[in-house]
PDB file of N, CA and C in Angstrom:
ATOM      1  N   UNK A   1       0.819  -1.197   0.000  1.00  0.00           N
ATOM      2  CA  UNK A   1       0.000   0.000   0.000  1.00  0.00           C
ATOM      3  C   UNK A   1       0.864   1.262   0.000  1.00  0.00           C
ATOM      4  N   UNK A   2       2.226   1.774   0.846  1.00  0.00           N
ATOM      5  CA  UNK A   2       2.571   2.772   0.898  1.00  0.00           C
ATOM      6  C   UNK A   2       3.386   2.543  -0.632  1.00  0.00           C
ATOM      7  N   UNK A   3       4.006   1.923  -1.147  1.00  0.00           N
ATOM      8  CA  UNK A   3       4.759   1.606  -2.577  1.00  0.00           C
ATOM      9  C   UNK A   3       3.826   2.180  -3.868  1.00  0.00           C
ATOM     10  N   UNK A   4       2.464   2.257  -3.280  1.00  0.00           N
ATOM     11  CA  UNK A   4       1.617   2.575  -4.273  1.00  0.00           C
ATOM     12  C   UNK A   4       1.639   4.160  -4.350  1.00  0.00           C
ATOM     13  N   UNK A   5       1.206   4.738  -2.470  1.00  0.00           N
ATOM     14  CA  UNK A   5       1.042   5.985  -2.366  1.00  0.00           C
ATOM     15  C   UNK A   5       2.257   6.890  -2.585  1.00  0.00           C
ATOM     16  N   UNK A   6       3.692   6.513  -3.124  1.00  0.00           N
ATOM     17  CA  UNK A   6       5.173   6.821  -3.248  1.00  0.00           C
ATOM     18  C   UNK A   6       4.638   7.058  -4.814  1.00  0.00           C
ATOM     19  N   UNK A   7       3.957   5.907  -5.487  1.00  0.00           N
ATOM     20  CA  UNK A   7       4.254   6.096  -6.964  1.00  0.00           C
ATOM     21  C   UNK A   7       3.415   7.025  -7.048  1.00  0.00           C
ATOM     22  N   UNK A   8       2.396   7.020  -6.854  1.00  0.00           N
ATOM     23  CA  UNK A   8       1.011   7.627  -7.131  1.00  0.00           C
ATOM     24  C   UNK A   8       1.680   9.171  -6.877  1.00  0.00           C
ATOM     25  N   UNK A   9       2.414   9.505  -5.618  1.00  0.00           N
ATOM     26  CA  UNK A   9       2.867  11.248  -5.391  1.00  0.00           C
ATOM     27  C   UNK A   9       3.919  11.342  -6.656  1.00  0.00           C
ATOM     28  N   UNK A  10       5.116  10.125  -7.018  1.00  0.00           N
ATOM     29  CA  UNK A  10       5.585  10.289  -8.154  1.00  0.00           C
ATOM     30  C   UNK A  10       5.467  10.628  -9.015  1.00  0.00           C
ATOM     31  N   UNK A  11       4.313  10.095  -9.922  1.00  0.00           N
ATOM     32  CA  UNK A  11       3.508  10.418 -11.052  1.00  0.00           C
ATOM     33  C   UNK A  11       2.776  12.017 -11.333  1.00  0.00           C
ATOM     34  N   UNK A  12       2.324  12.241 -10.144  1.00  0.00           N
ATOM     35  CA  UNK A  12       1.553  13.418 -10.085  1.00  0.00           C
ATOM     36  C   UNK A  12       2.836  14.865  -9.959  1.00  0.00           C
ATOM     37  N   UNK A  13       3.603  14.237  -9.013  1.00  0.00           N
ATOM     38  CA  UNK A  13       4.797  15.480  -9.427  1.00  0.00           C
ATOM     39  C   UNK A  13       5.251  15.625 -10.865  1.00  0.00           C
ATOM     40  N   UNK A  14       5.551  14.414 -11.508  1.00  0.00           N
ATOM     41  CA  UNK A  14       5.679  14.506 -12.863  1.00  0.00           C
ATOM     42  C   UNK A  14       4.819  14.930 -13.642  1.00  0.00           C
ATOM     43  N   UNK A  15       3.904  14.921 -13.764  1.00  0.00           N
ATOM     44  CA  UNK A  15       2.766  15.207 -14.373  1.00  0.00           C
ATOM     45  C   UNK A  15       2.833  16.909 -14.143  1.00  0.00           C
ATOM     46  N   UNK A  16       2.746  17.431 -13.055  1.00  0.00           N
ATOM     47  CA  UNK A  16       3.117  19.249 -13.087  1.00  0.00           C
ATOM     48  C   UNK A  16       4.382  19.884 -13.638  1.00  0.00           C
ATOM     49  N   UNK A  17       5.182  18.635 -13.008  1.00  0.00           N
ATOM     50  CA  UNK A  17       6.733  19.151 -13.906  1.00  0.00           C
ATOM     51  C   UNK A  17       6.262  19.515 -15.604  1.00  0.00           C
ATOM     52  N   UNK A  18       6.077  18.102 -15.901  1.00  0.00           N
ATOM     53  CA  UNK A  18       5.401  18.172 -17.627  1.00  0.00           C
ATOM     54  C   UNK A  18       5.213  19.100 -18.167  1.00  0.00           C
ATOM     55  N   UNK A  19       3.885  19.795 -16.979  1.00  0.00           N
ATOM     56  CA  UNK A  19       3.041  20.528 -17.400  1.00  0.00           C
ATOM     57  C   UNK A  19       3.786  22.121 -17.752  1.00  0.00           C
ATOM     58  N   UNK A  20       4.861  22.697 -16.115  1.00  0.00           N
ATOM     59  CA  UNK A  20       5.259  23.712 -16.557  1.00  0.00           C
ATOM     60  C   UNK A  20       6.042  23.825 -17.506  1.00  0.00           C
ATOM     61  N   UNK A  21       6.884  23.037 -17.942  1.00  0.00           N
ATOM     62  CA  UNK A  21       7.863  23.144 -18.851  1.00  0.00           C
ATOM     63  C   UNK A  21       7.347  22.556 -20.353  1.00  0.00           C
ATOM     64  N   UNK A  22       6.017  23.130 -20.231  1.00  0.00           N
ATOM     65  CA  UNK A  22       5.034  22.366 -21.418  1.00  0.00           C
ATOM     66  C   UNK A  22       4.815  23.990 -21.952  1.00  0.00           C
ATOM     67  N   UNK A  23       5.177  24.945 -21.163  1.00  0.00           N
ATOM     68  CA  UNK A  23       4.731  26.395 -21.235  1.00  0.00           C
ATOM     69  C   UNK A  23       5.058  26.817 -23.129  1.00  0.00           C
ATOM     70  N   UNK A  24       4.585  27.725 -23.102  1.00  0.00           N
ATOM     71  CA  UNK A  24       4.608  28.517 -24.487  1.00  0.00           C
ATOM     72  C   UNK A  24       5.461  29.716 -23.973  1.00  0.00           C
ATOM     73  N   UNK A  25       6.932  28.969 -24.520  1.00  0.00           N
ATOM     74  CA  UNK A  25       7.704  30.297 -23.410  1.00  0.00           C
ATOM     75  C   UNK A  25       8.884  30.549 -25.189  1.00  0.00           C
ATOM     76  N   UNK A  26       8.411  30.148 -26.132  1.00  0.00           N
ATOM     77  CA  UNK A  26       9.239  30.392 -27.507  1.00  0.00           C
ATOM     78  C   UNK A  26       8.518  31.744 -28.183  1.00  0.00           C
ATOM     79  N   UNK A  27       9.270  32.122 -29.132  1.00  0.00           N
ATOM     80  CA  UNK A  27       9.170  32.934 -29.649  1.00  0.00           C
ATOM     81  C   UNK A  27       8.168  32.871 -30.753  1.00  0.00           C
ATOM     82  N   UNK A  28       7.131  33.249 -31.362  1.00  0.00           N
ATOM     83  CA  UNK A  28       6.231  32.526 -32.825  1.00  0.00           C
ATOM     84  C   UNK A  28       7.182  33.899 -33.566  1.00  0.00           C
ATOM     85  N   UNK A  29       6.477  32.911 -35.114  1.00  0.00           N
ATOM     86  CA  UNK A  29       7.007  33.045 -36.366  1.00  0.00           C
ATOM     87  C   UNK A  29       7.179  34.355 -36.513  1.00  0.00           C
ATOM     88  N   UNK A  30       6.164  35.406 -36.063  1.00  0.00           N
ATOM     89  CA  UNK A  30       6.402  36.801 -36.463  1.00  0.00           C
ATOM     90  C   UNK A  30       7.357  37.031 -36.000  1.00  0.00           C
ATOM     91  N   UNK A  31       7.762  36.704 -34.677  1.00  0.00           N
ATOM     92  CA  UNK A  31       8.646  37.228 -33.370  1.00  0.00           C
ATOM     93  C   UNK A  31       9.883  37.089 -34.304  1.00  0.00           C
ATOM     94  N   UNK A  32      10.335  36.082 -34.506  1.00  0.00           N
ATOM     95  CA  UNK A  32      11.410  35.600 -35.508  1.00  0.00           C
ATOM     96  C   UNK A  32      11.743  36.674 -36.552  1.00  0.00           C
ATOM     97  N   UNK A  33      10.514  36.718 -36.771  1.00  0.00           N
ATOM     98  CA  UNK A  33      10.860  37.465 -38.451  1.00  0.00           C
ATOM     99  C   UNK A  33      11.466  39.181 -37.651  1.00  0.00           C
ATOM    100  N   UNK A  34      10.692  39.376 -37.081  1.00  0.00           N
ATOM    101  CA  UNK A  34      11.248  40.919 -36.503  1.00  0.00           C
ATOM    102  C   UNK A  34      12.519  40.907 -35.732  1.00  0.00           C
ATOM    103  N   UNK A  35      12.497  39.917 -34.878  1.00  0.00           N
ATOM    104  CA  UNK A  35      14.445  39.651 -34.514  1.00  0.00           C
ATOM    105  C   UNK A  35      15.664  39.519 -35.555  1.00  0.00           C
ATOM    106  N   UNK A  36      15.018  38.526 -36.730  1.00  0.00           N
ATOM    107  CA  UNK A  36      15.721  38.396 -37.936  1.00  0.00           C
ATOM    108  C   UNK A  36      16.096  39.909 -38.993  1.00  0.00           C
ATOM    109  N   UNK A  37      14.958  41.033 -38.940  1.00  0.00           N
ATOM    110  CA  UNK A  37      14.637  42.327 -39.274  1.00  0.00           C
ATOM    111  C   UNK A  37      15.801  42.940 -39.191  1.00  0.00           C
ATOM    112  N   UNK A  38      15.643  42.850 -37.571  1.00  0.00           N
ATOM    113  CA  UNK A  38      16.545  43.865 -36.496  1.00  0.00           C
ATOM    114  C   UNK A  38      18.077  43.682 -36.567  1.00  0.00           C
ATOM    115  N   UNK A  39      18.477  42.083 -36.895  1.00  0.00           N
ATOM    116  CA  UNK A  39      19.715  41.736 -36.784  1.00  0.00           C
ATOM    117  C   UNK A  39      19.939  41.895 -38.185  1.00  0.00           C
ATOM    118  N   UNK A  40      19.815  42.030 -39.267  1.00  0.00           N
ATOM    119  CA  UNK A  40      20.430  42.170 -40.551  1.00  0.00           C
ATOM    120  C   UNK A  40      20.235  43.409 -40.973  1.00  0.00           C
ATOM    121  N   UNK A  41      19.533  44.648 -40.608  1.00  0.00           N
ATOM    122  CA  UNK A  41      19.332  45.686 -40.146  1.00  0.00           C
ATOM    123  C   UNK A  41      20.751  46.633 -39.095  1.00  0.00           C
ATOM    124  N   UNK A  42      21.346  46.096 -38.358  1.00  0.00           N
ATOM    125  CA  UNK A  42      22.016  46.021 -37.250  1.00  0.00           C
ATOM    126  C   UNK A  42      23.439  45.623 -38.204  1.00  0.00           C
ATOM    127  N   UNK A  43      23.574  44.665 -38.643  1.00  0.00           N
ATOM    128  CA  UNK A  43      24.754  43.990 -39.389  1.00  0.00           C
ATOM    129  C   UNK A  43      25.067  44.909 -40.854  1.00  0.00           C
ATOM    130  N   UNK A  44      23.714  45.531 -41.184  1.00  0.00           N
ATOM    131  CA  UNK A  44      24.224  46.587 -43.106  1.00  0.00           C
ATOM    132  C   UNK A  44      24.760  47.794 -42.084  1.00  0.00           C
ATOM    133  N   UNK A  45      24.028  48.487 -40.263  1.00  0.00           N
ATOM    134  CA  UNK A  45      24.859  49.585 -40.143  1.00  0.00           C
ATOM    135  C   UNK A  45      25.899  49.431 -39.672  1.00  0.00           C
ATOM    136  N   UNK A  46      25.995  48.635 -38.966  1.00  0.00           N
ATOM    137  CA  UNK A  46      27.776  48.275 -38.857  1.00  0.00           C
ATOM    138  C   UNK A  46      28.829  48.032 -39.888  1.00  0.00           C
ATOM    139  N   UNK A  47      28.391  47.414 -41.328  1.00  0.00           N
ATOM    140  CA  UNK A  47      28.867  46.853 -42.390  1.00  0.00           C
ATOM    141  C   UNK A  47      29.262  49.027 -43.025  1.00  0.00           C
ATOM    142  N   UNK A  48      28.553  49.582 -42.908  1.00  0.00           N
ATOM    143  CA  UNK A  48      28.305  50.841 -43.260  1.00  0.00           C
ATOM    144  C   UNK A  48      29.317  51.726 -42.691  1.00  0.00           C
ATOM    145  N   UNK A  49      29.084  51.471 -40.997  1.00  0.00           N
ATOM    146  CA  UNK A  49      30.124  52.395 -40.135  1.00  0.00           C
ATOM    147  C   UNK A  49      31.876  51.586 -40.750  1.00  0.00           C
ATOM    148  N   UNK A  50      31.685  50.135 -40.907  1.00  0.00           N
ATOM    149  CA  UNK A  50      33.355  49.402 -40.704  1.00  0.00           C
ATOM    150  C   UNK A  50      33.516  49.955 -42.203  1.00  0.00           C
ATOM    151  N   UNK A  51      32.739  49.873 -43.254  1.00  0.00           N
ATOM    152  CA  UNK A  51      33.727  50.063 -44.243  1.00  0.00           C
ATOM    153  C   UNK A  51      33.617  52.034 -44.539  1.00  0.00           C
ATOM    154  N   UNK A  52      33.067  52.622 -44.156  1.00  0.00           N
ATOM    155  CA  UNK A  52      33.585  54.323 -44.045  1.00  0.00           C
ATOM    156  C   UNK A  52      34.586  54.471 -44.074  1.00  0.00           C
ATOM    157  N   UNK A  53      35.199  56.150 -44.796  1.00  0.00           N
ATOM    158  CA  UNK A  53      36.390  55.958 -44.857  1.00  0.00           C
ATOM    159  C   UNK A  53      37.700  55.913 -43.858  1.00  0.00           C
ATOM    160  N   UNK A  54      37.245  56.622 -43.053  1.00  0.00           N
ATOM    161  CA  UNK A  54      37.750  57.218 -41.730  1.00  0.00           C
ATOM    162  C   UNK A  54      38.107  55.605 -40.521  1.00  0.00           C
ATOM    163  N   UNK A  55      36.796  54.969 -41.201  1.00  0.00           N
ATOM    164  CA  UNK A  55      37.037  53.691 -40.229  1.00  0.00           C
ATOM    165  C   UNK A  55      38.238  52.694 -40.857  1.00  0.00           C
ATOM    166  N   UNK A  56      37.880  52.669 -41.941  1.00  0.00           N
ATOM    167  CA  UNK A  56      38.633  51.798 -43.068  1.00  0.00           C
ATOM    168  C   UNK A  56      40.196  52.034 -42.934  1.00  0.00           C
ATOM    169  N   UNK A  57      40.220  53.640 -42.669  1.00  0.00           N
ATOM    170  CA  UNK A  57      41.488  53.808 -42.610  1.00  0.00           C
ATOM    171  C   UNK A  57      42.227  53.508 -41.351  1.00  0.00           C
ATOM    172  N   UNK A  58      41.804  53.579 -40.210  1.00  0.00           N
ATOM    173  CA  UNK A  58      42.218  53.467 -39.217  1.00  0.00           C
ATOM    174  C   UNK A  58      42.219  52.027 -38.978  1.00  0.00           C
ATOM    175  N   UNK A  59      41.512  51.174 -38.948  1.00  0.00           N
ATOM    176  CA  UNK A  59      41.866  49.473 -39.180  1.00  0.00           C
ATOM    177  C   UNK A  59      42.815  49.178 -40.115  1.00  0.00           C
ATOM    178  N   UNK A  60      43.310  49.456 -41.325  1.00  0.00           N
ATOM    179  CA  UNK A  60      44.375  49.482 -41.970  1.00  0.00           C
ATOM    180  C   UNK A  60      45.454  49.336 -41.469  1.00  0.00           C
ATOM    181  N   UNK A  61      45.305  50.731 -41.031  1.00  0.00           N
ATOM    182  CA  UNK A  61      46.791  50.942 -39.902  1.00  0.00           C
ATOM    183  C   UNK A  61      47.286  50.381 -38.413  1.00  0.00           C
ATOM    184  N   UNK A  62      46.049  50.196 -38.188  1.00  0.00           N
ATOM    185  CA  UNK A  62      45.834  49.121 -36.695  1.00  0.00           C
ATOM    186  C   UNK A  62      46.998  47.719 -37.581  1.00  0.00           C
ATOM    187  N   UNK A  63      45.760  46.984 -38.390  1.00  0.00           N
ATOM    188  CA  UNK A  63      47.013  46.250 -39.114  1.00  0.00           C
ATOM    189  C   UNK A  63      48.172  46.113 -39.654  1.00  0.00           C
ATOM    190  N   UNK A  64      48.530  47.358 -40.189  1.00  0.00           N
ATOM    191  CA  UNK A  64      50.370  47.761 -40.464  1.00  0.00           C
ATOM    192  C   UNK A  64      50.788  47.812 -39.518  1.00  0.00           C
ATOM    193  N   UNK A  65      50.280  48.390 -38.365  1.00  0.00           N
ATOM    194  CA  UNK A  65      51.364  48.556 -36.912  1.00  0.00           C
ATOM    195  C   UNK A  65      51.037  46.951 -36.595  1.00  0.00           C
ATOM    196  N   UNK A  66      50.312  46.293 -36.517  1.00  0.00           N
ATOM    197  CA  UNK A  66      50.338  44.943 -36.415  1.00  0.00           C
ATOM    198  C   UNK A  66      51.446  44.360 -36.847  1.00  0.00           C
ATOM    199  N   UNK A  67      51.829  44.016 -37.983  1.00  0.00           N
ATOM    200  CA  UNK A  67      52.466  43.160 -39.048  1.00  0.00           C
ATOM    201  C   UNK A  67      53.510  43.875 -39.415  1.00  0.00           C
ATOM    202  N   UNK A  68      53.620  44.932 -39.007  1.00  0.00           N
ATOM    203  CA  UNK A  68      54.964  45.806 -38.780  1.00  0.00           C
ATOM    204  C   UNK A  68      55.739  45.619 -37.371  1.00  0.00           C
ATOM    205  N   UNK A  69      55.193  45.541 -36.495  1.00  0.00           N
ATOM    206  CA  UNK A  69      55.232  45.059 -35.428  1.00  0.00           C
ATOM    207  C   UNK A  69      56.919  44.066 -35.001  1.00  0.00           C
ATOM    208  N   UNK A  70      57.713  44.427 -34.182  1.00  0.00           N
ATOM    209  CA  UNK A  70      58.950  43.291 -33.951  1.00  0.00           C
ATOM    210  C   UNK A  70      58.628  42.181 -32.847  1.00  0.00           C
ATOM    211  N   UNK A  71      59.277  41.153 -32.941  1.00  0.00           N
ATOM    212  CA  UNK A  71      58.648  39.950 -32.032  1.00  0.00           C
ATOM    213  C   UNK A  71      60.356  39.954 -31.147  1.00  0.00           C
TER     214      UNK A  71
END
């Protein structure tokens, strides 16, 4: 009898576990599409600021003093 009332509380804890982590806790399709928006959106102004000229030039030279650089 108590082997029963062990499984029986077993089951039923499992059964809520299930349940919360059964939640609708993802993102839907629109959500996606507007995160996806934002990040390639985000990636042309950065792509915009890195290749400017001012930026362009100064990474250049970051790299010559790099590779100019003595070991």
């Amino acid at each position: 009898m108590r082997n029963f009332k062990v499984r029986e509380r077993a089951v039923r804890l499992w059964v809520r576990l299930r349940e919360r982590c059964r939640g609708d806790a993802g993102m839907v399709t629109s959500e996606y599409a507007m995160g996806i928006v934002a990040a390639v959106g985000f990636a042309l102004l950065l792509y915009e600021v890195v290749t400017s000229g001012q930026v362009k030039a100064e990474l250049q030279a970051i790299v010559k003093r790099a590779l100019s650089a003595r070991m």
